[in-house]
Every structure is written in C-alpha cells, then in structure tokens.
N, C-alpha and C. Protein backbone atom coordinates (compact mmCIF):
# COMPACT_ATOMS: atom_id res chain seq x y z
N UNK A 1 50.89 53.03 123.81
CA UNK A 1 51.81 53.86 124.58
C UNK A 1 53.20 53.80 123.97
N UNK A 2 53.66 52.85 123.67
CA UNK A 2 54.62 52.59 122.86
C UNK A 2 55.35 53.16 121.56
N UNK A 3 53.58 52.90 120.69
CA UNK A 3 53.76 53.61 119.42
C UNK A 3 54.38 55.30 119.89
N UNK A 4 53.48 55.88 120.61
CA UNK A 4 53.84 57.23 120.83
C UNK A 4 55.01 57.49 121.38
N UNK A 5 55.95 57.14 122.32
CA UNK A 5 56.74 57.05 122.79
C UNK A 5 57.83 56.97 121.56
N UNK A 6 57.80 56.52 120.43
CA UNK A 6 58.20 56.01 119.22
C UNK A 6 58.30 57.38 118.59
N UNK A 7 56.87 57.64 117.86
CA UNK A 7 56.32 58.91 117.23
C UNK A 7 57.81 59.96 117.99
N UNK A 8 56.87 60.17 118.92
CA UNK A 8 57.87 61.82 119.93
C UNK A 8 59.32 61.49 119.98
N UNK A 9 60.00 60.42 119.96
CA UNK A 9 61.24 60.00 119.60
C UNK A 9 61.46 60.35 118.18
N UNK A 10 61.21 60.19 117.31
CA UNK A 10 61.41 60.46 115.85
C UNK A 10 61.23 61.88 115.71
N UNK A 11 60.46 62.61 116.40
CA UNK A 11 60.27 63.73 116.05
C UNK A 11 61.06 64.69 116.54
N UNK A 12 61.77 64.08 117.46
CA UNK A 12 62.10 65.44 118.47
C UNK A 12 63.48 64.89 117.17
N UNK A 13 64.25 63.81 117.00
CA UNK A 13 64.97 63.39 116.50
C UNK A 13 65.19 64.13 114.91
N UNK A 14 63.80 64.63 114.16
CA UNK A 14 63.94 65.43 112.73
C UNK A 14 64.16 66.52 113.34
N UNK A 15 63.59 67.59 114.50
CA UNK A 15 64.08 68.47 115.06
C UNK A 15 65.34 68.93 115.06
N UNK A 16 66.31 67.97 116.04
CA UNK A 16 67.19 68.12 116.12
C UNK A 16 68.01 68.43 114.92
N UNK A 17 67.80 67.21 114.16
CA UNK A 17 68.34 67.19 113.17
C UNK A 17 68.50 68.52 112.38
N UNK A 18 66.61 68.92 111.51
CA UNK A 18 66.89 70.13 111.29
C UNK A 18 67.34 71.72 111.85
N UNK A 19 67.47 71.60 112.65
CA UNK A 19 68.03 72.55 113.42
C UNK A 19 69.32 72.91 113.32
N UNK A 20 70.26 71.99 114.02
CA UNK A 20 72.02 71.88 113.12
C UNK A 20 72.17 71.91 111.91
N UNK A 21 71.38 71.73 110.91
CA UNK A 21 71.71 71.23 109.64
C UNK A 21 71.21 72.38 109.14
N UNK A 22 70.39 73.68 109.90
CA UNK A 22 70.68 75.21 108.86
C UNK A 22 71.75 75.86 109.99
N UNK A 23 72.50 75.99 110.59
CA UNK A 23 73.40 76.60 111.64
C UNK A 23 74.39 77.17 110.28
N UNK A 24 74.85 78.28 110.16
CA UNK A 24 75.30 78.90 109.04
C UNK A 24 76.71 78.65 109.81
N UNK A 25 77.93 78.10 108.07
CA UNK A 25 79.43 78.74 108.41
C UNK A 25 79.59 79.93 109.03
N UNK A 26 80.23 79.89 110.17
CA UNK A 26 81.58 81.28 110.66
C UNK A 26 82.42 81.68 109.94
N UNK A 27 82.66 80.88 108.75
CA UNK A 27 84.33 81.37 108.38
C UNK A 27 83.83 81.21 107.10
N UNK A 28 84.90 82.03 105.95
CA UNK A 28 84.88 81.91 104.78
C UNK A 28 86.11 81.03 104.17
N UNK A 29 86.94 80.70 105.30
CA UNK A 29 88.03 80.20 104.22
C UNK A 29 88.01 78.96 104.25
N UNK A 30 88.94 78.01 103.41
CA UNK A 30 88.71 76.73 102.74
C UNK A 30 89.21 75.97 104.14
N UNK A 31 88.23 74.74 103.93
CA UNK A 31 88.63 73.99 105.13
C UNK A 31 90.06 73.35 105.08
N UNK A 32 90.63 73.40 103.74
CA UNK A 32 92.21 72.70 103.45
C UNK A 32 93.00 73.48 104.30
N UNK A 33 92.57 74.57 104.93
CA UNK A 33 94.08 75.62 105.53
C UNK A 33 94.15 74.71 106.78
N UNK A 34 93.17 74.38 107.94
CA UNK A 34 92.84 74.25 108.90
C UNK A 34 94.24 72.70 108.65
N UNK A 35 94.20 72.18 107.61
CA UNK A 35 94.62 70.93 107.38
C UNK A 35 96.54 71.26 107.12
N UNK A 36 96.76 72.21 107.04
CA UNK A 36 98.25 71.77 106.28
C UNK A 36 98.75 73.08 107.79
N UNK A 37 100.35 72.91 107.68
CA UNK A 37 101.34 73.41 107.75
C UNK A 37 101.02 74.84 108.26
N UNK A 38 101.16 75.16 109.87
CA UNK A 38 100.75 76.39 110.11
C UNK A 38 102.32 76.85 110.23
N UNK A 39 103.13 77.67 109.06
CA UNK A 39 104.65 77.85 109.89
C UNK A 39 104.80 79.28 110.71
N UNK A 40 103.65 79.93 110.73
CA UNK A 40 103.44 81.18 111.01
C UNK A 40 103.07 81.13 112.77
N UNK A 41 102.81 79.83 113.63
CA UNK A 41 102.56 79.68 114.35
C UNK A 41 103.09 80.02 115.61
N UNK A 42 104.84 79.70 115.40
CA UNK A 42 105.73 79.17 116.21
C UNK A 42 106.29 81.04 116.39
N UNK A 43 106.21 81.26 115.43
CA UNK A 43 107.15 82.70 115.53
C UNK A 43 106.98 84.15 116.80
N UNK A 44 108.37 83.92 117.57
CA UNK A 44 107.76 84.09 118.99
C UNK A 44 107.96 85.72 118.49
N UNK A 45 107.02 86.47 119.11
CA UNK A 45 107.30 87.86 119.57
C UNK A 45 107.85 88.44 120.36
N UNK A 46 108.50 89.73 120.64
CA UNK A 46 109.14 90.49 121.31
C UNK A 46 107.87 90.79 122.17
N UNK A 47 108.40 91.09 123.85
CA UNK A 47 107.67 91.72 124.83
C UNK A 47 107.08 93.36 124.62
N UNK A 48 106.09 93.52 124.73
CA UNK A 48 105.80 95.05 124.56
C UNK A 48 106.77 95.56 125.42
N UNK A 49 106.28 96.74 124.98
CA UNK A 49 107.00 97.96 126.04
C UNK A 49 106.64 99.40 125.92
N UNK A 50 106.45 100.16 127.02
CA UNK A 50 105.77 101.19 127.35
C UNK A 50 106.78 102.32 126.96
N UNK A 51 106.41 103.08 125.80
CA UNK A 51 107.37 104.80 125.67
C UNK A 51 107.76 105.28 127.28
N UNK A 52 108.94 105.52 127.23
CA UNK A 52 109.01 106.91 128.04
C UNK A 52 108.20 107.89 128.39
N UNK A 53 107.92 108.14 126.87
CA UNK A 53 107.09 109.70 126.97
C UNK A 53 106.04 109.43 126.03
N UNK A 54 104.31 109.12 126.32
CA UNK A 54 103.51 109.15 125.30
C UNK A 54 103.12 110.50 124.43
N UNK A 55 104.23 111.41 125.02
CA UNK A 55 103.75 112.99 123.80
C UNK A 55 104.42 112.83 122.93
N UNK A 56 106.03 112.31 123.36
CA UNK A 56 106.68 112.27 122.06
C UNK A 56 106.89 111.10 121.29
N UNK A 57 105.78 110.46 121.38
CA UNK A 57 105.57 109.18 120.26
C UNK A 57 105.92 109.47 118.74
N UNK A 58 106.59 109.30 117.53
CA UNK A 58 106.44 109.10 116.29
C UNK A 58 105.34 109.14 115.46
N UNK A 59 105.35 109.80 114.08
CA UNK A 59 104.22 109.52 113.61
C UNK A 59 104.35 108.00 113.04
N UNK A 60 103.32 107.84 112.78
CA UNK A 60 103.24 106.27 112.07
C UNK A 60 103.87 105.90 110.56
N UNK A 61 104.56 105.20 110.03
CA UNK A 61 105.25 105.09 109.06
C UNK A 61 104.64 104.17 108.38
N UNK A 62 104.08 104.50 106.63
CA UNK A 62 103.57 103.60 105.96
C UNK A 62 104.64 102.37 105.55
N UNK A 63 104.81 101.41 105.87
CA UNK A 63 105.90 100.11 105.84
C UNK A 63 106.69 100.13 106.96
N UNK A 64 106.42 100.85 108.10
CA UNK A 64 107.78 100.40 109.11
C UNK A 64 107.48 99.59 109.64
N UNK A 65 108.22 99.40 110.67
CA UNK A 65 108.33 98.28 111.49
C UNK A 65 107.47 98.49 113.10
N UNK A 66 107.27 97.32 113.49
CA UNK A 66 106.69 97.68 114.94
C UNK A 66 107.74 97.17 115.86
N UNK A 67 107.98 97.90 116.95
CA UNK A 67 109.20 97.45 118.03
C UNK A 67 108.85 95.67 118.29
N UNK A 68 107.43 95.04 118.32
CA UNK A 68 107.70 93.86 118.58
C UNK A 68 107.63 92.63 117.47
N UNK A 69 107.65 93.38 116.37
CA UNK A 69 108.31 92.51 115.19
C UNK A 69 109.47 91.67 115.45
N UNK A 70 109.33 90.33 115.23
CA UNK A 70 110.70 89.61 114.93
C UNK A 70 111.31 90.00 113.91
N UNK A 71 112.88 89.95 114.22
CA UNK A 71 114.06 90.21 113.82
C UNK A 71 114.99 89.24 113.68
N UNK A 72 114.82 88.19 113.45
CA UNK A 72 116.20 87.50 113.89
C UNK A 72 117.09 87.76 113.06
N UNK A 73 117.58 88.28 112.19
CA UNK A 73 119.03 88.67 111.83
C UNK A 73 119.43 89.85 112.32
N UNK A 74 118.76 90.80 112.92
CA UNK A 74 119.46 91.99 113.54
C UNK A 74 119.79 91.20 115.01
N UNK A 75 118.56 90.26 115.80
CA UNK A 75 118.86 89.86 116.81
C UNK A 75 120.26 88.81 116.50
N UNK A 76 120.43 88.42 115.68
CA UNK A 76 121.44 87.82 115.56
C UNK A 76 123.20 88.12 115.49
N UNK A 77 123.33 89.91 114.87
CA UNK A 77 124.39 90.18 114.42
C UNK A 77 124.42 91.36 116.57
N UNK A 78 123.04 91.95 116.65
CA UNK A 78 123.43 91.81 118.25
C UNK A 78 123.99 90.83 118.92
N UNK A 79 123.53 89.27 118.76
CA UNK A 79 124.00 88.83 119.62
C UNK A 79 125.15 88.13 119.78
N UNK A 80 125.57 88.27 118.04
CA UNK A 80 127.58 88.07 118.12
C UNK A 80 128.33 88.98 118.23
N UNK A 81 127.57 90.04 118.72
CA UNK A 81 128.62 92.06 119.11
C UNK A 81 128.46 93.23 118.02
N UNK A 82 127.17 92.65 116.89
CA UNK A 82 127.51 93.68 116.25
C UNK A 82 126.55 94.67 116.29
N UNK A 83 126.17 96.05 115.41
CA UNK A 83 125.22 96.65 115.29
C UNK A 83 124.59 96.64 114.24
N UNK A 84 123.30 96.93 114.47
CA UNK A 84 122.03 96.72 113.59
C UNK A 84 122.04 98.21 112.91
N UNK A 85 121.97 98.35 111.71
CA UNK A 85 121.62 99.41 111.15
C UNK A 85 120.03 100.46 111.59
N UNK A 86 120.13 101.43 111.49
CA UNK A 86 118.99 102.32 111.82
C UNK A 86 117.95 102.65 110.67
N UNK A 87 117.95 101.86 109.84
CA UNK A 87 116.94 101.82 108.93
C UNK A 87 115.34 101.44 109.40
N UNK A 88 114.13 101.71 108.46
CA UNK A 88 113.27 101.46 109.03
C UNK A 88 112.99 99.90 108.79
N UNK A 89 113.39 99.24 108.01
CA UNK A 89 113.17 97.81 107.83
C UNK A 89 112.30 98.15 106.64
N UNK A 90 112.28 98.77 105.54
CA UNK A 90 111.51 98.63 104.50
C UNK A 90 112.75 98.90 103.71
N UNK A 91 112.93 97.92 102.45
CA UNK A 91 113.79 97.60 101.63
C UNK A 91 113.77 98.93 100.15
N UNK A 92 113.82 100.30 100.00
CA UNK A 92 113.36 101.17 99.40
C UNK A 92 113.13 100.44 97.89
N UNK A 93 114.47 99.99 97.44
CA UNK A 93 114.36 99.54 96.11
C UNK A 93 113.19 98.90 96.11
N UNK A 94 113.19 97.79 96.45
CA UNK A 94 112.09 97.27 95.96
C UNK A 94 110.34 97.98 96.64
N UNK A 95 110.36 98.60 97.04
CA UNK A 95 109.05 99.99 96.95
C UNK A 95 109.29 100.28 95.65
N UNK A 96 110.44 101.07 95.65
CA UNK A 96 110.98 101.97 94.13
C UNK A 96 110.49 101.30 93.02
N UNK A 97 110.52 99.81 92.87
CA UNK A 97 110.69 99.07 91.76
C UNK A 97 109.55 98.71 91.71
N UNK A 98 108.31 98.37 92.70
CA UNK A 98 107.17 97.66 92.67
C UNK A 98 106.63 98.88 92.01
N UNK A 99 106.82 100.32 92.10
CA UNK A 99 105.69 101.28 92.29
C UNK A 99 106.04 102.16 90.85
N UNK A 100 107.13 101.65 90.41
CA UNK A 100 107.97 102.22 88.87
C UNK A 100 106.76 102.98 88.23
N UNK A 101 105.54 101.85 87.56
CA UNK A 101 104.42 102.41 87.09
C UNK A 101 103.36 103.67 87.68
N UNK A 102 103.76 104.04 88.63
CA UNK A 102 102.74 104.31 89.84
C UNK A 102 101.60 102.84 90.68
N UNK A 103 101.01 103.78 91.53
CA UNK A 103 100.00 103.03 92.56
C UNK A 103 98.56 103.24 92.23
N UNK A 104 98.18 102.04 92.10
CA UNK A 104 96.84 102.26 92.38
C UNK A 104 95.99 102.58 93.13
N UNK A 105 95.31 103.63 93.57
CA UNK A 105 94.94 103.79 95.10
C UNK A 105 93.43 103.25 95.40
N UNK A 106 93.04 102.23 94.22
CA UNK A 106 91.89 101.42 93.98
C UNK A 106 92.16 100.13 94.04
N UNK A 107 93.41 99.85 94.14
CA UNK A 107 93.39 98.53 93.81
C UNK A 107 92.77 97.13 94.63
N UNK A 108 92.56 97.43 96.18
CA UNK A 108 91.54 96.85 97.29
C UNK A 108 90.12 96.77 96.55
N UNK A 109 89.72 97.61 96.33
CA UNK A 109 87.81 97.51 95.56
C UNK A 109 88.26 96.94 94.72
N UNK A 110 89.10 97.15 93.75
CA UNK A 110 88.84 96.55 92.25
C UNK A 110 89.24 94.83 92.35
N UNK A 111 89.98 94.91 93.42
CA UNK A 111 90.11 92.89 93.73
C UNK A 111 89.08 92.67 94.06
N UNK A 112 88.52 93.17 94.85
CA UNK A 112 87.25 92.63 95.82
C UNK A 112 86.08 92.33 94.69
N UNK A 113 85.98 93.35 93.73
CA UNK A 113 84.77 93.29 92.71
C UNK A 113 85.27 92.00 91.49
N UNK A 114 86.80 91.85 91.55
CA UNK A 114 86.90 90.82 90.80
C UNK A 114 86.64 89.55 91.46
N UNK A 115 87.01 89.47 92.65
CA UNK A 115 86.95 88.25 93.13
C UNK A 115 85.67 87.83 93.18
N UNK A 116 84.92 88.74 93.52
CA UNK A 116 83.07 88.84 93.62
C UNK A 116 82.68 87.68 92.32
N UNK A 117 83.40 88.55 91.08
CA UNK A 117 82.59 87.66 90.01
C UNK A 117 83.02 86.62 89.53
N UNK A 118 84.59 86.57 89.99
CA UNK A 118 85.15 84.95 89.58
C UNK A 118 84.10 84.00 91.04
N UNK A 119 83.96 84.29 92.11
CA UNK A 119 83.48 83.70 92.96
C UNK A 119 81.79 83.12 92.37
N UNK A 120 81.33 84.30 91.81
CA UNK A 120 79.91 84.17 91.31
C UNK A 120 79.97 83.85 90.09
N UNK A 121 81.09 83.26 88.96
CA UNK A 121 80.95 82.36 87.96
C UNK A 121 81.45 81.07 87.99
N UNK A 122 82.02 80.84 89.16
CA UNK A 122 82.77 79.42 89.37
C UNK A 122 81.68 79.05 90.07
N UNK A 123 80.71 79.41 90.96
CA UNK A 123 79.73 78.40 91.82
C UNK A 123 78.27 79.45 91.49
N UNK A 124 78.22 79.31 90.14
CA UNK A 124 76.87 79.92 89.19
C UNK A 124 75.64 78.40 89.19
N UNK A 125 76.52 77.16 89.14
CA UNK A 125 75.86 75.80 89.19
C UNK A 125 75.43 75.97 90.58
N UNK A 126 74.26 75.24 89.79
CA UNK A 126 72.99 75.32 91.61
C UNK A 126 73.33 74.23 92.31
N UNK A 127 73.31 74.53 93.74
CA UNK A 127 73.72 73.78 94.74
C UNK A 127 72.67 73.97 95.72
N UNK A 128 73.07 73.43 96.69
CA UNK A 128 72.14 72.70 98.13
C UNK A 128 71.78 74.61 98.73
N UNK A 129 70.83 75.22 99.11
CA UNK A 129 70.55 76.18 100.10
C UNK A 129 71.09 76.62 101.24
N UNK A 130 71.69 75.49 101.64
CA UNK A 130 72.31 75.64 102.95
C UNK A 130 74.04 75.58 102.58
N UNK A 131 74.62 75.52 101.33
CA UNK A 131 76.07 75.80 101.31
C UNK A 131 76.17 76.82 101.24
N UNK A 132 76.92 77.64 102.35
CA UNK A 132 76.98 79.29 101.96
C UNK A 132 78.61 78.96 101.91
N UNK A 133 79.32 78.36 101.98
CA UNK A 133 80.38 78.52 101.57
C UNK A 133 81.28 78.09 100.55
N UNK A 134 81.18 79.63 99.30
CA UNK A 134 81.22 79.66 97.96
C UNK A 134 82.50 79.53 97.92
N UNK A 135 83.30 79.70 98.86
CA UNK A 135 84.51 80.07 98.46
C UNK A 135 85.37 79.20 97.97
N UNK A 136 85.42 78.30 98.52
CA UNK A 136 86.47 76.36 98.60
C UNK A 136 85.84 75.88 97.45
N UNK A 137 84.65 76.32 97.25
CA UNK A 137 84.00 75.25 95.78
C UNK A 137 85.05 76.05 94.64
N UNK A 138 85.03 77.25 94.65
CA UNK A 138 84.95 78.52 93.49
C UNK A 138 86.69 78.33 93.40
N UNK A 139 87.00 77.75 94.34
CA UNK A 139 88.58 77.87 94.24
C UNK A 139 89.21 76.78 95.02
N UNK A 140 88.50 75.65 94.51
CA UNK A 140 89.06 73.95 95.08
C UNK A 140 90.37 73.74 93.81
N UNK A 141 89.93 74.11 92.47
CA UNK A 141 91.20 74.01 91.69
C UNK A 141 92.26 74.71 91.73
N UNK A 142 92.23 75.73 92.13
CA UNK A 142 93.70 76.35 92.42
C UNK A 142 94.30 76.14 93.78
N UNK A 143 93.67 75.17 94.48
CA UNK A 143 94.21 74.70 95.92
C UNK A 143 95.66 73.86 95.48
N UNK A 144 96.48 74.60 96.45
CA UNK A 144 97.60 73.92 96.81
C UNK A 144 97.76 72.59 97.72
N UNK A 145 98.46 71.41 97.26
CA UNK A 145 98.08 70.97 98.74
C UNK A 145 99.71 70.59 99.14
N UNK A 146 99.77 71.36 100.42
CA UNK A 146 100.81 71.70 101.28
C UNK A 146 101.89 69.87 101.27
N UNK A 147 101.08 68.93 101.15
CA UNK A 147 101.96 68.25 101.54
C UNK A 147 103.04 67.77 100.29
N UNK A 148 101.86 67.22 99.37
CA UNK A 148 102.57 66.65 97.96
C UNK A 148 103.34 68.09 97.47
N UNK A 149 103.20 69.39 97.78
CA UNK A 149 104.53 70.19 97.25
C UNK A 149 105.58 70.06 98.15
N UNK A 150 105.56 70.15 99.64
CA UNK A 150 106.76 69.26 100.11
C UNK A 150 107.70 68.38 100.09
N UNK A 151 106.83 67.09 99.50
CA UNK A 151 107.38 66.15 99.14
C UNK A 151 108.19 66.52 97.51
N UNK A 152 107.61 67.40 96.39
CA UNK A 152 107.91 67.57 95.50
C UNK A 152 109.28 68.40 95.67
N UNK A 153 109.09 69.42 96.75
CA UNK A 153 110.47 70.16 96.95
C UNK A 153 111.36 69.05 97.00
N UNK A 154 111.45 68.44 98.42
CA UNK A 154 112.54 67.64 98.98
C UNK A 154 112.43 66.45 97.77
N UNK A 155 111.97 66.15 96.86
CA UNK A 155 112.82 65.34 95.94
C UNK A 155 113.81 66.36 94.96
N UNK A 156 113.26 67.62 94.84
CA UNK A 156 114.23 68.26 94.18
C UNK A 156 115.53 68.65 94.99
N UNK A 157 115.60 68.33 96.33
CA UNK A 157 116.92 68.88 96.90
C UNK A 157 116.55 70.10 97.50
N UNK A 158 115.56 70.72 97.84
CA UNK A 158 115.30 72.01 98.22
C UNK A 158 115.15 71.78 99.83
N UNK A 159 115.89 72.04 100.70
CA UNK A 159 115.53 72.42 102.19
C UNK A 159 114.59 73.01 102.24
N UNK A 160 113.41 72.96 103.21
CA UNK A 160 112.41 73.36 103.87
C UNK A 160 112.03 73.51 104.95
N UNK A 161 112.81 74.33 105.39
CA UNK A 161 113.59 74.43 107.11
C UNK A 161 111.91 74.37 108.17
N UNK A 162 111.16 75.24 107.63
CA UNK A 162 109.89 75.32 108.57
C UNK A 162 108.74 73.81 108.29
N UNK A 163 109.22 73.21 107.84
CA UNK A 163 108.04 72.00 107.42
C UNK A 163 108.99 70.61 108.31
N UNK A 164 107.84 70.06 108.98
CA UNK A 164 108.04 69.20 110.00
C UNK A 164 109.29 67.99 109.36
N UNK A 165 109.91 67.35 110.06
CA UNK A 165 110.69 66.64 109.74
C UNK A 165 109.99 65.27 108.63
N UNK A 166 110.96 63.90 108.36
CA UNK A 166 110.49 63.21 107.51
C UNK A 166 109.70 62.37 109.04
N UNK A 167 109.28 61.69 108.48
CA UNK A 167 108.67 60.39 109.62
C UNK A 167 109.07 58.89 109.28
C-alpha cells in the first residue's frame, strides 16, 4: 500500500512538473529590462478632456502633440506668467534635417526582415525545444546594463537627474 501511495506520488509529481515546464513565454523582451531603471514610470499625465464640439475636431497631425502630453517647460514658463508659443511641438529643423535624403516609406519591413535574420543567425546553435525566447540570447551582447553605466556616468561628473539616488 505504501509502495503505491509512493508510485502515484512521483507521478502525479513528473506531471506536474511536465506540464509547467512546456507553458510558453508571454513576452519577447529580455528579462534585463524588468531589472533596471524604469524612468518612464513616474511621468505624470495631464487629465483628459472632452472637445466642446466633436464636429469640429482637427485633423490628426503626423508629429503633433496630444493635449495630455507632458510639458513641463511650457508648464513651467505658464507657471512664472509667461506664454507658451503656438507651435505644434515638432521641432521642423530637425524633420528637415533627418529627412534631407528623403524617407523611406519601407523602412518598418525592411528592420523587421533584418532583425528576423540577425535574430536567426545569432541563435542558429541548437538549443533546448522549449526556449522560445530567441531574443535575449540573440542580443545578450549588446545588452546594456543600466547600472555599471550609471556608475560610469557619475564617475565622469555627469548628473543623472532620473536615476535613483547614491545609497
């Protein structure tokens, strides 16, 4: 009675086991992000707000701005009395200057197909069945790691206003 009690313990136990152990990644990106410096976190937004009039809405502007975009230097020169210019918040020159050559209006596919094959020659070496996530292997060497460049700034003297204090 024992032995069996044993047996059906072990078994339900490889069960389990195999079971979690094919459960496929959710995510594609490298587990190092989850680990460093979110400074994008904190940045509060403006309250929506409802048009006046939904007929006479705007058309949509390729680079503008959305009303609940942060601002803090326009909110800022408001809030020592001054006025904010009526621009759309896209800097023309530098459009002007990025686009000198012209635009590519391919250039989304043609990353995607590159990344495809740097992805599929960096993790071409055979691995386990169950790693589907090519991505962190295919691009563990060009990982940054958030902290030792911190530390590398602030020995050079560089402020790093959004990165947590020293400890």
């Amino acid at each position: 009675m024992l032995h069996a009690k044993s047996i059906r313990m072990v078994m339900c136990s490889v069960i389990l086991i195999a079971a979690t152990a094919c459960a496929p990644k959710s995510t594609i990106t490298p587990a190092a992000v989850g680990a460093s410096p979110d400074e994008f976190s904190i940045t509060p937004v403006k309250p929506l707000e409802s048009p006046k009039d939904f007929a006479a809405l705007p058309a949509p502007t390729l680079g503008g701005v959305n009303l609940t975009d942060a601002t803090p230097k326009a909110d800022a020169i408001v809030a020592l009395g001054g006025r904010t210019s009526t621009a759309t918040g896209v800097d023309g020159g530098i459009v002007t200057y990025a686009s000198r050559y012209g635009v590519d209006q391919s250039i989304r596919s043609d990353l995607a197909a590159s990344d495809a094959r740097f992805r599929k020659l960096k993790t071409a070496a055979p691995s386990f069945p169950w790693v589907q996530n090519k991505y962190e292997r295919a691009y563990r060497r060009l990982a940054l790691d958030p902290w030792a460049e911190l530390e590398r700034l602030r020995a050079l003297g560089v402020l790093v206003p959004s990165a947590p204090p020293k400890s």
